[in-house]
Protein backbone atom coordinates (compact mmCIF):
# COMPACT_ATOMS: atom_id res chain seq x y z
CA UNK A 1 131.25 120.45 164.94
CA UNK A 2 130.25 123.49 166.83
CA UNK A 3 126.75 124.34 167.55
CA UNK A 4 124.89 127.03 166.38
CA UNK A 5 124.43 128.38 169.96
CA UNK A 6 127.82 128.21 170.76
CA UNK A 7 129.03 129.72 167.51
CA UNK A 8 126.61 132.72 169.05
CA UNK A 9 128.35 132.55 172.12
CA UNK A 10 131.59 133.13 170.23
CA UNK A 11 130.16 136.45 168.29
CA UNK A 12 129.52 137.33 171.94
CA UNK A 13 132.48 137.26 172.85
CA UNK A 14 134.28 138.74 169.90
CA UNK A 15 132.30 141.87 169.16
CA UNK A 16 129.73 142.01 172.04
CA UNK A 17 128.38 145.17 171.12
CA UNK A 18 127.72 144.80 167.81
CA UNK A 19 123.95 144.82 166.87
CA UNK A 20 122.48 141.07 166.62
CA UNK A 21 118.95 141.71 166.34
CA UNK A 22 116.55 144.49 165.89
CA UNK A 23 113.02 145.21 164.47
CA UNK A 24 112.47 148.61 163.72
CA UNK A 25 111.86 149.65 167.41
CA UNK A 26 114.04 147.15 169.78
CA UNK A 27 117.53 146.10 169.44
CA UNK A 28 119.62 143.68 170.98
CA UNK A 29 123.71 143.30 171.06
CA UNK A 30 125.59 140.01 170.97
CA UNK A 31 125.94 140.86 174.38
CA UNK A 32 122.78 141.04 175.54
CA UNK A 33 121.07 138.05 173.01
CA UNK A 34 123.97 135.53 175.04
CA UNK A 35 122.66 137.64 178.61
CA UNK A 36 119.50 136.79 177.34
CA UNK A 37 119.92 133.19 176.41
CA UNK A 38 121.15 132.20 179.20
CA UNK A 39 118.30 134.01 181.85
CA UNK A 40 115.71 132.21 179.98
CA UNK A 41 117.88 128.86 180.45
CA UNK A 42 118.04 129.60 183.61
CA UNK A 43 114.56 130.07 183.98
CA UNK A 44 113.43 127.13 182.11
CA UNK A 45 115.30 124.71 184.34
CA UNK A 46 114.97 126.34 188.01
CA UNK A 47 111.15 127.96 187.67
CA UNK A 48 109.47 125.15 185.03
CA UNK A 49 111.64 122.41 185.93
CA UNK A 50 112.53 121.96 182.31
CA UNK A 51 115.50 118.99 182.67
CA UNK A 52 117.30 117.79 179.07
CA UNK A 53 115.42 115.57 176.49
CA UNK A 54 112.29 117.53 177.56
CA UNK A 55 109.98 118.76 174.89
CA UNK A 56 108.47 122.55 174.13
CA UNK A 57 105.89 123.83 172.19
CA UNK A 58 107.42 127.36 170.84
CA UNK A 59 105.27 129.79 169.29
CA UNK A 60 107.35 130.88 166.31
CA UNK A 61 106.35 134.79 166.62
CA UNK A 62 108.61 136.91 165.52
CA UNK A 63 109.81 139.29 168.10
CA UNK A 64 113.18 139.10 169.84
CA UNK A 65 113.04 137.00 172.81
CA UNK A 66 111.58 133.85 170.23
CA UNK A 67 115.05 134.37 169.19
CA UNK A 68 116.42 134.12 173.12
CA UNK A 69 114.00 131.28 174.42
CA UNK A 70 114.77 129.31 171.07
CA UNK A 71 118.58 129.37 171.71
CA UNK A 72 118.19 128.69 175.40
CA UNK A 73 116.39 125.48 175.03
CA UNK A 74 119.25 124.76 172.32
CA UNK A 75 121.66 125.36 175.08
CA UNK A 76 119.89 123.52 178.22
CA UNK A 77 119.07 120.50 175.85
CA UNK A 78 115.40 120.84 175.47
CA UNK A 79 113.83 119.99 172.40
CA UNK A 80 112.28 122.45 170.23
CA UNK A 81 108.91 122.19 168.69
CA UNK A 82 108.31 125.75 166.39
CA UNK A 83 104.86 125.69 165.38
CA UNK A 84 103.14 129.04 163.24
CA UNK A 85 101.02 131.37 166.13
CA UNK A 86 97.77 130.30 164.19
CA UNK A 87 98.21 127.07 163.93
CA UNK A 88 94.32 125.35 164.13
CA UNK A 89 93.38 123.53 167.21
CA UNK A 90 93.01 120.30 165.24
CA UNK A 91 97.05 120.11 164.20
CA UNK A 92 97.93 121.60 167.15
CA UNK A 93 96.24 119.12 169.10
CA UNK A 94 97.53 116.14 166.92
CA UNK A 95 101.05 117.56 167.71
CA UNK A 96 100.50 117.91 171.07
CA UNK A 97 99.16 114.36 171.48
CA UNK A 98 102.13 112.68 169.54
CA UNK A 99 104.73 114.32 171.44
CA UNK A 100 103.29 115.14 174.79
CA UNK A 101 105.64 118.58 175.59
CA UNK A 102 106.01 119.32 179.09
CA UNK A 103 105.43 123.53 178.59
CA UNK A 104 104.06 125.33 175.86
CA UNK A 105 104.86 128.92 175.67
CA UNK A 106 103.17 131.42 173.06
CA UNK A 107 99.60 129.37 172.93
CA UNK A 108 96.37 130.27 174.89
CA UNK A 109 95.10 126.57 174.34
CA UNK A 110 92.83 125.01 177.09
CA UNK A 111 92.67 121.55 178.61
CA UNK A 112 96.88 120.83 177.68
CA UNK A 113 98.00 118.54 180.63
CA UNK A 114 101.17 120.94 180.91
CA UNK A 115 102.77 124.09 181.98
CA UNK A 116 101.91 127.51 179.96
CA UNK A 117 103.70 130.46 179.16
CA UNK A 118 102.95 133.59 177.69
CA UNK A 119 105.98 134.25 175.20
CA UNK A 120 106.02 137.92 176.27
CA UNK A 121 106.85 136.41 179.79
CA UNK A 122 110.75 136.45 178.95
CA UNK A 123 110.93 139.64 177.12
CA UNK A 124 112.10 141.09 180.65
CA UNK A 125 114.99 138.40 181.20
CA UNK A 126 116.64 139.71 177.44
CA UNK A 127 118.70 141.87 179.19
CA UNK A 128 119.55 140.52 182.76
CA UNK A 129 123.18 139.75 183.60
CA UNK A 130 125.13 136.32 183.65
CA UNK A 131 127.77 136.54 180.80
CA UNK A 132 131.06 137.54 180.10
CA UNK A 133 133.11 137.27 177.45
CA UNK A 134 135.89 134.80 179.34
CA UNK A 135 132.93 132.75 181.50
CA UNK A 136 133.26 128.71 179.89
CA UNK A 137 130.00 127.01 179.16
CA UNK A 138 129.12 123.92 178.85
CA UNK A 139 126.85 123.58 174.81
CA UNK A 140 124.88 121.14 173.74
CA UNK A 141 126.05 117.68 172.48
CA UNK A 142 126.62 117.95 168.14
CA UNK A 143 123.86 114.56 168.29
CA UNK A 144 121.29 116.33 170.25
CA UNK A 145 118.09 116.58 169.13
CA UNK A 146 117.34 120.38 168.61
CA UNK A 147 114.43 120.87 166.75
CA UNK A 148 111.27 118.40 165.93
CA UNK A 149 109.83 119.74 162.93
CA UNK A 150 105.88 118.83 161.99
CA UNK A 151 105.11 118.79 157.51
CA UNK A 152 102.10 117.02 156.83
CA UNK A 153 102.17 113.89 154.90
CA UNK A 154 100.27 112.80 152.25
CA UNK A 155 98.00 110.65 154.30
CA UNK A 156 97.28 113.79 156.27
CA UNK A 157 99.18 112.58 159.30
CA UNK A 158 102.16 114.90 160.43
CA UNK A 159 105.20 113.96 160.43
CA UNK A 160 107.86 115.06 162.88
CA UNK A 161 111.13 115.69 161.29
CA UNK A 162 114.00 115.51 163.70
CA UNK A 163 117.06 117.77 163.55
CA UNK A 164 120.13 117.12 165.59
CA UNK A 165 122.20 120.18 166.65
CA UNK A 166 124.83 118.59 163.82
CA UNK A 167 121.72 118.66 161.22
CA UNK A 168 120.98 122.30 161.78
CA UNK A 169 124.67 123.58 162.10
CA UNK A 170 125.64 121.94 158.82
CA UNK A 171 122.82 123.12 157.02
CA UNK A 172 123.86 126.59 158.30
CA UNK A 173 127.42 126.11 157.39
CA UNK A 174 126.19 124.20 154.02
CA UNK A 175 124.30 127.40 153.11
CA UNK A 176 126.54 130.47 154.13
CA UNK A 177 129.24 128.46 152.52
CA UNK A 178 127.08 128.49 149.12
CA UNK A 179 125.56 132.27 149.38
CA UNK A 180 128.95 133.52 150.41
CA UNK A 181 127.63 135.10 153.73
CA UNK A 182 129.60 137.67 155.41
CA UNK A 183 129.87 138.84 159.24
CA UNK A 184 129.73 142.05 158.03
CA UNK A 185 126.30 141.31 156.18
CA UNK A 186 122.97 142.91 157.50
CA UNK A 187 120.11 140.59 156.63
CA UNK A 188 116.34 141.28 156.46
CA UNK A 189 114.27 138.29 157.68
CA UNK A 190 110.77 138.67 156.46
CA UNK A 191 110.08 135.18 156.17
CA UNK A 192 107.67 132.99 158.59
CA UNK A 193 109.70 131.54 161.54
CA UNK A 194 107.93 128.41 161.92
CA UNK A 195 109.02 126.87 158.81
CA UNK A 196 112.47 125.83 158.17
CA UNK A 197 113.23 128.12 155.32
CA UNK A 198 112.82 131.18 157.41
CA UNK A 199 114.38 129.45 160.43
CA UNK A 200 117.29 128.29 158.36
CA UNK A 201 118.23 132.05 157.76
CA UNK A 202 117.73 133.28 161.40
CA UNK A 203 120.19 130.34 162.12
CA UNK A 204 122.22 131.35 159.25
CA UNK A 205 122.78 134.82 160.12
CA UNK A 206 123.24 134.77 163.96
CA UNK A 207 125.72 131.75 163.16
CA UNK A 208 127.79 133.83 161.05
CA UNK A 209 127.89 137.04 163.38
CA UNK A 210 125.65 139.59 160.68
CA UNK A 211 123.23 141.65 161.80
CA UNK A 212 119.89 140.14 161.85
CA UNK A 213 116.22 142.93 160.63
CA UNK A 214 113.45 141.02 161.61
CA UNK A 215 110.31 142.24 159.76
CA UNK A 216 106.55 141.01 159.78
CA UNK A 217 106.35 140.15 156.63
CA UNK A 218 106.49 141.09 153.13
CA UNK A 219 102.93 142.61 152.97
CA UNK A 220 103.88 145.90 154.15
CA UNK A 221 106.64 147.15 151.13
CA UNK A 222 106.84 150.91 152.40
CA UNK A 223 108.23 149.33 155.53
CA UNK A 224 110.56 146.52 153.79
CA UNK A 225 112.04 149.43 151.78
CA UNK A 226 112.56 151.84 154.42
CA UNK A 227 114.11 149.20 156.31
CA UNK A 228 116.00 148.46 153.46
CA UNK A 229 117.55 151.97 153.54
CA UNK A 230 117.89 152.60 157.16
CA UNK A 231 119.90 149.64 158.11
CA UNK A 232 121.48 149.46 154.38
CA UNK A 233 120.05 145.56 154.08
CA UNK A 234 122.66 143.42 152.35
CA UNK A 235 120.82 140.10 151.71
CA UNK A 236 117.53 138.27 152.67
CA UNK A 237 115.55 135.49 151.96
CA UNK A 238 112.20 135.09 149.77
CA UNK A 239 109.86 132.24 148.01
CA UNK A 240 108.31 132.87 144.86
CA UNK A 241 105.06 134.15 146.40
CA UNK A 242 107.16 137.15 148.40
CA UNK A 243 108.77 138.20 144.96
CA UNK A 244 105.23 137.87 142.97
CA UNK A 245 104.10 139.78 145.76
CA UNK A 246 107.06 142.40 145.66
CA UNK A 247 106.71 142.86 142.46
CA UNK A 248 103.20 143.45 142.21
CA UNK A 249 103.19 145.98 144.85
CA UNK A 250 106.31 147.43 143.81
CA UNK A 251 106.71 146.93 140.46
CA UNK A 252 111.06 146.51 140.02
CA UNK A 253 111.60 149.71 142.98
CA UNK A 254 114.38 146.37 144.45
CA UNK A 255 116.60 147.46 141.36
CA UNK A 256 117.32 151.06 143.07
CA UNK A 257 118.88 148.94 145.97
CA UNK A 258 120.76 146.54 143.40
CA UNK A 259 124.22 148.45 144.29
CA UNK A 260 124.08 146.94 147.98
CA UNK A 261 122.17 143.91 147.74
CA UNK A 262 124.73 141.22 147.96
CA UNK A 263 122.85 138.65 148.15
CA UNK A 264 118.88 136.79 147.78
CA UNK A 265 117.99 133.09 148.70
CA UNK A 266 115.29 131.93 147.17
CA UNK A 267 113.54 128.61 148.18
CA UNK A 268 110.49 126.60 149.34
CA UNK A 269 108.49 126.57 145.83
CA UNK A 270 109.22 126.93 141.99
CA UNK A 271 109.51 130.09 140.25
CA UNK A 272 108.53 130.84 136.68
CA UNK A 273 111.69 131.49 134.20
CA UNK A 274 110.61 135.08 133.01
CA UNK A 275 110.97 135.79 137.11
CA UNK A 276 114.64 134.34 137.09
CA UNK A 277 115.72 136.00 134.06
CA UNK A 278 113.63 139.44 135.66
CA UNK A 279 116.05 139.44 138.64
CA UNK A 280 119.19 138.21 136.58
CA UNK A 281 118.74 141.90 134.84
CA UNK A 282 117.38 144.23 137.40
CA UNK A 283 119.87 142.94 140.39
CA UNK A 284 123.34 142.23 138.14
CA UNK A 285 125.69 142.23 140.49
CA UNK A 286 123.56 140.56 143.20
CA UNK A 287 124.11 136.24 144.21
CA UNK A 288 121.01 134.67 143.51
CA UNK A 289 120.87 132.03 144.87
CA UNK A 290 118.00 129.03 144.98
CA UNK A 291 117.90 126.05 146.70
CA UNK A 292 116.07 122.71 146.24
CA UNK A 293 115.86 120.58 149.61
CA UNK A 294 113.21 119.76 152.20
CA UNK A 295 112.95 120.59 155.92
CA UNK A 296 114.47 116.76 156.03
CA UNK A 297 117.20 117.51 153.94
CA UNK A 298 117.83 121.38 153.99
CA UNK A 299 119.09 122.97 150.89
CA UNK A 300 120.87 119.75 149.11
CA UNK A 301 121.15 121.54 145.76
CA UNK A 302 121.65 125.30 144.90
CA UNK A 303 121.65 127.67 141.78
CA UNK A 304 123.03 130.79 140.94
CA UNK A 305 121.38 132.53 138.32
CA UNK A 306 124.15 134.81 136.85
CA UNK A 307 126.85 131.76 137.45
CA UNK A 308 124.22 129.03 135.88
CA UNK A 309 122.08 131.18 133.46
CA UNK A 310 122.07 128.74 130.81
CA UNK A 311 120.52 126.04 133.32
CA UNK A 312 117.64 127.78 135.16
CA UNK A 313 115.46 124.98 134.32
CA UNK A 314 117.24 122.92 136.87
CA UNK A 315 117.86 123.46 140.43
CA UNK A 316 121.22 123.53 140.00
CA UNK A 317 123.98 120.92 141.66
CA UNK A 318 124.16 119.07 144.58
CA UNK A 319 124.97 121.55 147.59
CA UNK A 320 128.47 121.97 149.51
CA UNK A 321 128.80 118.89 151.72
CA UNK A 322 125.84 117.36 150.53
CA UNK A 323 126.05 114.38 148.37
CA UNK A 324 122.95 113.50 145.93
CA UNK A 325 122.43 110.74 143.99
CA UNK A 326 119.60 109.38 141.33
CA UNK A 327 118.72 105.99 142.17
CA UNK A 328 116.33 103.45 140.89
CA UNK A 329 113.54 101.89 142.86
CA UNK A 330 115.74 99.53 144.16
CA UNK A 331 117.87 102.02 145.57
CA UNK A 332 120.87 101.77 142.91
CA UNK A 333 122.63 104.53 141.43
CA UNK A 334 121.56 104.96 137.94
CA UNK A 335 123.72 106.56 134.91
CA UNK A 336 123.14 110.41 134.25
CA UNK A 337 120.32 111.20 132.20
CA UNK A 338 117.85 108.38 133.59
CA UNK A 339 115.00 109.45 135.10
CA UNK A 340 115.02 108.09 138.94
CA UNK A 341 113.98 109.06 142.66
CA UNK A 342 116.48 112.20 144.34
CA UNK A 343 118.25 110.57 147.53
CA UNK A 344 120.66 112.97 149.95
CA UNK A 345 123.22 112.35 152.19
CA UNK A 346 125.09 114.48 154.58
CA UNK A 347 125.27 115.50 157.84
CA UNK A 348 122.24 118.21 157.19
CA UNK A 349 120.03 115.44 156.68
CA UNK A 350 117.29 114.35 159.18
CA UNK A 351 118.12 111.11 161.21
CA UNK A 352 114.50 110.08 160.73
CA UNK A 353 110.55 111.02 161.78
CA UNK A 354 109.52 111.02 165.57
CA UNK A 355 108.02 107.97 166.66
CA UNK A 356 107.38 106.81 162.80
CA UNK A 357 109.53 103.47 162.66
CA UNK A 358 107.98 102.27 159.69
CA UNK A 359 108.38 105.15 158.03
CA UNK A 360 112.50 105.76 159.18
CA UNK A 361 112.78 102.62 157.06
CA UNK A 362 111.60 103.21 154.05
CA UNK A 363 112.67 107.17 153.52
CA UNK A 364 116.22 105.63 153.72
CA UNK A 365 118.22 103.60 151.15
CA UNK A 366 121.40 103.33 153.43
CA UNK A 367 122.82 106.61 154.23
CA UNK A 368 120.67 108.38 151.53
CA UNK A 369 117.29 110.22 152.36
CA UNK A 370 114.70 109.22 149.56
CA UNK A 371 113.18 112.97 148.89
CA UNK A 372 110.20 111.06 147.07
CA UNK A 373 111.25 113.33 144.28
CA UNK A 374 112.33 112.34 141.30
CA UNK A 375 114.66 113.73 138.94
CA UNK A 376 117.69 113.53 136.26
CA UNK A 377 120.92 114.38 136.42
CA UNK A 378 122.79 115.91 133.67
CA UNK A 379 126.48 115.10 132.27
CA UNK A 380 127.33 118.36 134.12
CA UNK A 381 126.12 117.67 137.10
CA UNK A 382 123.03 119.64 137.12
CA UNK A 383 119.32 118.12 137.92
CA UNK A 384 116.39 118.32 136.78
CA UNK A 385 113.12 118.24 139.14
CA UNK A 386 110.68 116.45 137.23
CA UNK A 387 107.96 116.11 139.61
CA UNK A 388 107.37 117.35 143.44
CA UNK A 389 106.24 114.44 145.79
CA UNK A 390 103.13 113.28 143.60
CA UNK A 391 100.23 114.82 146.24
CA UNK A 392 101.07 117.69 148.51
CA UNK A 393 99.78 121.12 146.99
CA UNK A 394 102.28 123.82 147.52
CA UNK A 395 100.84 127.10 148.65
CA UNK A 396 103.31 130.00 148.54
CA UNK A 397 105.98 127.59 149.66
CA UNK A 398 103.44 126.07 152.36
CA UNK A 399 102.63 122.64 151.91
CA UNK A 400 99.24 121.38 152.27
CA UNK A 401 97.76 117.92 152.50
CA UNK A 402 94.74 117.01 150.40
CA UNK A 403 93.41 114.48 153.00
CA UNK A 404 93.74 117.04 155.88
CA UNK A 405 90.95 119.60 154.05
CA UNK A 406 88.85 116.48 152.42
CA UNK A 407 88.20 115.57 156.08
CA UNK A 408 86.98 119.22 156.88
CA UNK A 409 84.56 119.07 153.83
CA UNK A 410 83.53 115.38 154.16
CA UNK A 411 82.19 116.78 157.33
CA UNK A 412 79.59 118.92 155.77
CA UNK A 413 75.94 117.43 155.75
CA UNK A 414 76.24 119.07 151.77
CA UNK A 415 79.29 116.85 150.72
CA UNK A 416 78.79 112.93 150.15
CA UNK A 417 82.59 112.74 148.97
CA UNK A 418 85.30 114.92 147.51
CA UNK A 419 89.07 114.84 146.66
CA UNK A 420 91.46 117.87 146.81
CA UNK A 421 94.10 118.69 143.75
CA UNK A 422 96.50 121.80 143.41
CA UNK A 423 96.04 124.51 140.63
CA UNK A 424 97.83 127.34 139.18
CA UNK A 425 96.55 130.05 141.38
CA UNK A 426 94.61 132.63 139.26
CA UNK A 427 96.61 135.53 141.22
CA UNK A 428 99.80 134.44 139.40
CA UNK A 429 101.27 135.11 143.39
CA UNK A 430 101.31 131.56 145.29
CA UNK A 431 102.08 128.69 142.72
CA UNK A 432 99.67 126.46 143.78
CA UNK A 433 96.13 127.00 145.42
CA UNK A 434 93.38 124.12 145.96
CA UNK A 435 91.04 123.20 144.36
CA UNK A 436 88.19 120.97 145.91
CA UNK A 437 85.95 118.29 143.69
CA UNK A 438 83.08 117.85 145.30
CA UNK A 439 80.16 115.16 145.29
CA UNK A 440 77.23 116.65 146.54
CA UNK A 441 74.58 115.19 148.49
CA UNK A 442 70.82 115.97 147.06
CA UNK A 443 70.32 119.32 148.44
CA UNK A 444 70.70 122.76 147.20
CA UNK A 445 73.30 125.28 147.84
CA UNK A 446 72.01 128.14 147.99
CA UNK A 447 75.12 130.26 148.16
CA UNK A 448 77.20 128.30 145.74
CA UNK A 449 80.18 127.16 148.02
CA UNK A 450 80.56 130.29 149.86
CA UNK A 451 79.21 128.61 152.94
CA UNK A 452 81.45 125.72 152.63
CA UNK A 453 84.47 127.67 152.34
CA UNK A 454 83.81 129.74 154.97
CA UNK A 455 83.09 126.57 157.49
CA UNK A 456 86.45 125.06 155.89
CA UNK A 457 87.78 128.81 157.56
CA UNK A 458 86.78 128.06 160.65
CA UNK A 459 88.32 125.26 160.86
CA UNK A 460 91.72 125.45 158.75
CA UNK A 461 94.13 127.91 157.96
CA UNK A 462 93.24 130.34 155.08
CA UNK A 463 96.09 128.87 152.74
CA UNK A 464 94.68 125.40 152.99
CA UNK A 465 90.78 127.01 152.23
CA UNK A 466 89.82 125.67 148.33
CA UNK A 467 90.19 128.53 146.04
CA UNK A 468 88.05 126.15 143.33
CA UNK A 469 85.18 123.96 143.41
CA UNK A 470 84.27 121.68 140.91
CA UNK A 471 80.73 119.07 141.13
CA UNK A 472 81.47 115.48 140.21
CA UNK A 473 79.22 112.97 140.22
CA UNK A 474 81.83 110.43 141.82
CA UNK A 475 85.78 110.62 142.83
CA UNK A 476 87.71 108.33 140.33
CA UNK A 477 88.97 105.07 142.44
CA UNK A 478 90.77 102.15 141.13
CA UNK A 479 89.72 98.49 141.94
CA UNK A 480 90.78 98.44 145.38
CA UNK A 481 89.23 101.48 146.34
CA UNK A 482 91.99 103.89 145.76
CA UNK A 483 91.89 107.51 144.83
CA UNK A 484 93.15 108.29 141.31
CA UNK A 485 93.87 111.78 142.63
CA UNK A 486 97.03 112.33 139.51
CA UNK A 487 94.20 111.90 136.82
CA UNK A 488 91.94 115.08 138.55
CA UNK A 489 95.02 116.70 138.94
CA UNK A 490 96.22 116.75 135.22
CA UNK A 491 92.68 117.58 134.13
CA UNK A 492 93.08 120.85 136.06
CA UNK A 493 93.38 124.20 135.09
C-alpha cells in the first residue's frame, strides 16, 4: 500500500505545477509542497537531530508549512503528535509526560526537557530546492507509526490512538472511494486540523491530487463564500455545529452554489433529521455524504442522503473495505436486528492505545475494534446507533470528558462534590454542551456561578466550560461508591 506522502510525491511528479495548497493570500504547487517536504526533512534530521521512531509535538495551525513539516516527519519516520494551538497546560502536560517527544514545534511552553521550534521557523524552507520529478526516494514503511492521536477517555485519562502509515492511507482511500473524490476537485478545509476529521480531509485531498483552500474556520461566512466563488470550491467537509452555524448566519445562501458543489462530508456528531432532509432539497444534485467512525476506526460506515433517504435515521452501511459486525458481550456475532456492541475491522483501524496494554486488550475481540457503541443492524444492511459511548459529552463534534472538568470544579473551596452530564445546547448549534451538578459547600455565591465558570476558563478550554449548573444536595452513587452519572443524565433537559 502506498503512503500518503508518497502518493504526494507522485502528484509531484505528474502535474507539478498544479496548485496544492493555498489560503487566500499564499499558494503552493505540488512542486514546491514535495521541495518543501523534503527541506524540512532535511532539517529535522541534520539541525534537531530528529532520527526515526522519534516523537513530535505539532501544533496543528493551519497555515501551509503545518502541511510541509507534517508530511516531512511522515517521510523521515518521525512520529506525529497534532495537538489544537490552545490546548491547556494541564493536557498538554499529561501528553507530554506520557510520551516524552524529543522537539515540540508551534508551543511557547516552559520547563519541556526538549528542543523548541517556532512553527513559522520552516515557512522559509517551503520553497527551497531538492526535488525533481525523476529523483527516487526512499517513503516510509506501510507499518510505521505516523500519527499518535490523544481523545480523552472516560476516566479523564487520554488516550493515545496510534495510526500506522497503512491506517491513515486506507482511511484516505476508504473515504475518497465512498465520496467519489476527484483530482480535479477543489476542496475547502475549514475544519480544525488537530482532530482527525479535519485531518482526514487534508490527507484526503492532497492524496488524491485536488486542490486543497485552507480557511480559518467557519465563523467568518463572507469569507467561506467568497472563497467559495473565487476558487469555484467543489466539496468540503463540516459537523453539525458548522452547518447550524452556516445556516444561522447564512440562512440557505449554500443553495446558490448547489450547481458546483459536488460533494459535503459530514461527520464527528449527530445531526437532527429536518437538517438532512434541509440539505437533501437545497443541494439536489450534491453527494452527501456522513460518516460514523472514531479517530480509532475512521469512517467505518457512511450515508448518502439522496441514495439512502428512506434510512437517515441510521448511519448508513459499513464503509468500503471496512468490515462491521454486531456482537454480543462475549464477542459473538449476533443475528440482524439484536441490539449489541459495534466492532470494526480493516486496515483503517488503530493497532491499539500508546503505552495502554490493558486497555489494547479489551478494545479488541480478535481482529475487531469494540467502538463501545452499540447498535443494530438491519436486514439491509443498514445500522442503527443506539447510544454514543455511555459518558463522553460531545461538543460540536469535540469530545469532552466529565471527570477532566469535575476535577477543575472539585478544586474550588465553593464545591464539596459535583458530576458533569451533556445537554441539548440551548443554541440549537453544538449538540451537546455541559452541564455541571454541583454540591456546594456552606457558603454563599454571590455571583451565582459566574465566578466558577470563569475559574473553570482559566483553566480549560471554552468548549469544555459548563453551560448549566444545577445544586444537589449529594451526587447519586451506588453501593460501592460509584457514580450513577446515566440517571443525572436522563433527568436532563
Amino acid at each position: 500500500m502506498r503512503t500518503i506522502v508518497e502518493q504526494i510525491f507522485e502528484h509531484g511528479r505528474k502535474h507539478p505545477d498544479k496548485l496544492a495548497l493555498l489560503d487566500g493570500t499564499n499558494t503552493m504547487t505540488y512542486r514546491e509542497v514535495c521541495q518543501g517536504i523534503l527541506a524540512v526533512s532535511d532539517r529535522l534530521k541534520k539541525e534537531y537531530a530528529m532520527e526515526k521512531g522519534d516523537a513530535v509535538i505539532l501544533a496543528a495551525d493551519k497555515q501551509l508549512s503545518f502541511v510541509t513539516v507534517y508530511f516531512a516527519c511522515h517521510l523521515s519516520g518521525i512520529i506525529v503528535l497534532p495537538m489544537a494551538p490552545d490546548t491547556n497546560d494541564r493536557r498538554f502536560r499529561l501528553i507530554y509526560d506520557k510520551v516524552r517527544p524529543k522537539l515540540v514545534i508551534g508551543f511557547d511552553k516552559a520547563a519541556v526537557n526538549c528542543r523548541v521550534a517556532a512553527l513559522s521557523a520552516f515557512e522559509t524552507l517551503d520553497k527551497e530546492s531538492g526535488f525533481t520529478e525523476m529523483e527516487p526516494f526512499s517513503f516510509p514503511s506501510p507499518m510505521d507509526i505516523a500519527d499518535i492521536i490523544f481523545t480523552t477517555g472516560t476516566t479523564g485519562e487520554p488516550k493515545g490512538v496510534q495510526l500506522t502509515q497503512k491506517n491513515i492511507a486506507a482511511a484516505a482511500g476508504n473515504i475518497n472511494s465512498f465520496v467519489e473524490n476527484r483530482e480535479e476537485d477543489v476542496e475547502m478545509l475549514a475544519l480544525p486540523i488537530s482532530h482527525s476529521f479535519g485531518l482526514g480531509r487534508m490527507r484526503c485531498a492532497l492524496s488524491k491530487g485536488q486542490t486543497l483552500v485552507i480557511l480559518g474556520s467557519f465563523a467568518n461566512m463572507k469569507r467561506f463564500f467568497r472563497f467559495m466563488e473565487k476558487y469555484h470550491v467543489t466539496g468540503f467537509g463540516m459537523v453539525p455545529a458548522s452547518w447550524a452555524m452556516i445556516k444561522k448566519l447564512s440562512d440557505i445562501k449554500i443553495q446558490e452554489y448547489a450547481g458546483q458543489l459536488r460533494y459535503i462530508e459530514i461527520g464527528s456528531s449527530p445531526m437532527p433529521m429536518e437538517d438532512k432532509q434541509l440539505l437533501i432539497r437545497i443541494l439536489p444534485d450534491t453527494r452527501i455524504c456522513m460518516h460514523y467512525g472514531l479517530t480509532e476506526a475512521s469512517r467505518s460506515c457512511f450515508i448518502e442522503f439522496h441514495k439512502d433517504a428512506g434510512h437517515l435515521d441510521t448511519v448508513g452501511k459499513q464503509s468500503p473495505n471496512m468490515h462491521v459486525e454486531i456482537r454480543n458481550e462475549e464477542g459473538k456475532n449476533i443475528p440482524n436486528g439484536q441490539e449489541g456492541e459495534i466492532c470494526v475491522k480493516g486496515d483503517a483501524v488503530t493497532l491499539g492505545y500508546y503505552q495502554m496494554e490493558e486497555e489494547n486488550k479489551a478494545s479488541f475481540f480478535g481482529d475487531y475494534f469494540r467502538t463501545g457503541d452499540w447498535g443494530i443492524r438491519d436486514a439491509q444492511g443498514y445500522i442503527r446507533l443506539i447510544s454514543r459511548k455511555k459518558e463522553l459529552i460531545n461538543v460540536g463534534g469535540k469530545k469532552v470528558s466529565p471527570a477532566e472538568v469535575e476535577e477543575v470544579l472539585k478544586d474550588m473551596p465553593q464545591i464539596r462534590d459535583c458530576v458533569c452530564v451533556g445537554m441539548p445546547d440551548p443554541e440549537g448549534i453544538l449538540g451537546e454542551v455541559v452541564k455541571a451538578y454541583v454540591v456546594l459547600e456552606d457558603m454563599k455565591l454571590d455571583n451565582g456561578f459566574e465566578d466558577i465558570s470563569r475559574e473553570v476558563g482559566k483553566v480549560l478550554e471554552g468548549y469544555k466550560v459548563p453551560v448549566a449548573y444545577e445544586e444537589i444536595k449529594e451526587v447519586p452513587r451506588t453501593s460501592s461508591g460509584k457514580v450513577q452519572r446515566l440517571s443525572l443524565k436522563k433527568k436532563t433537559k
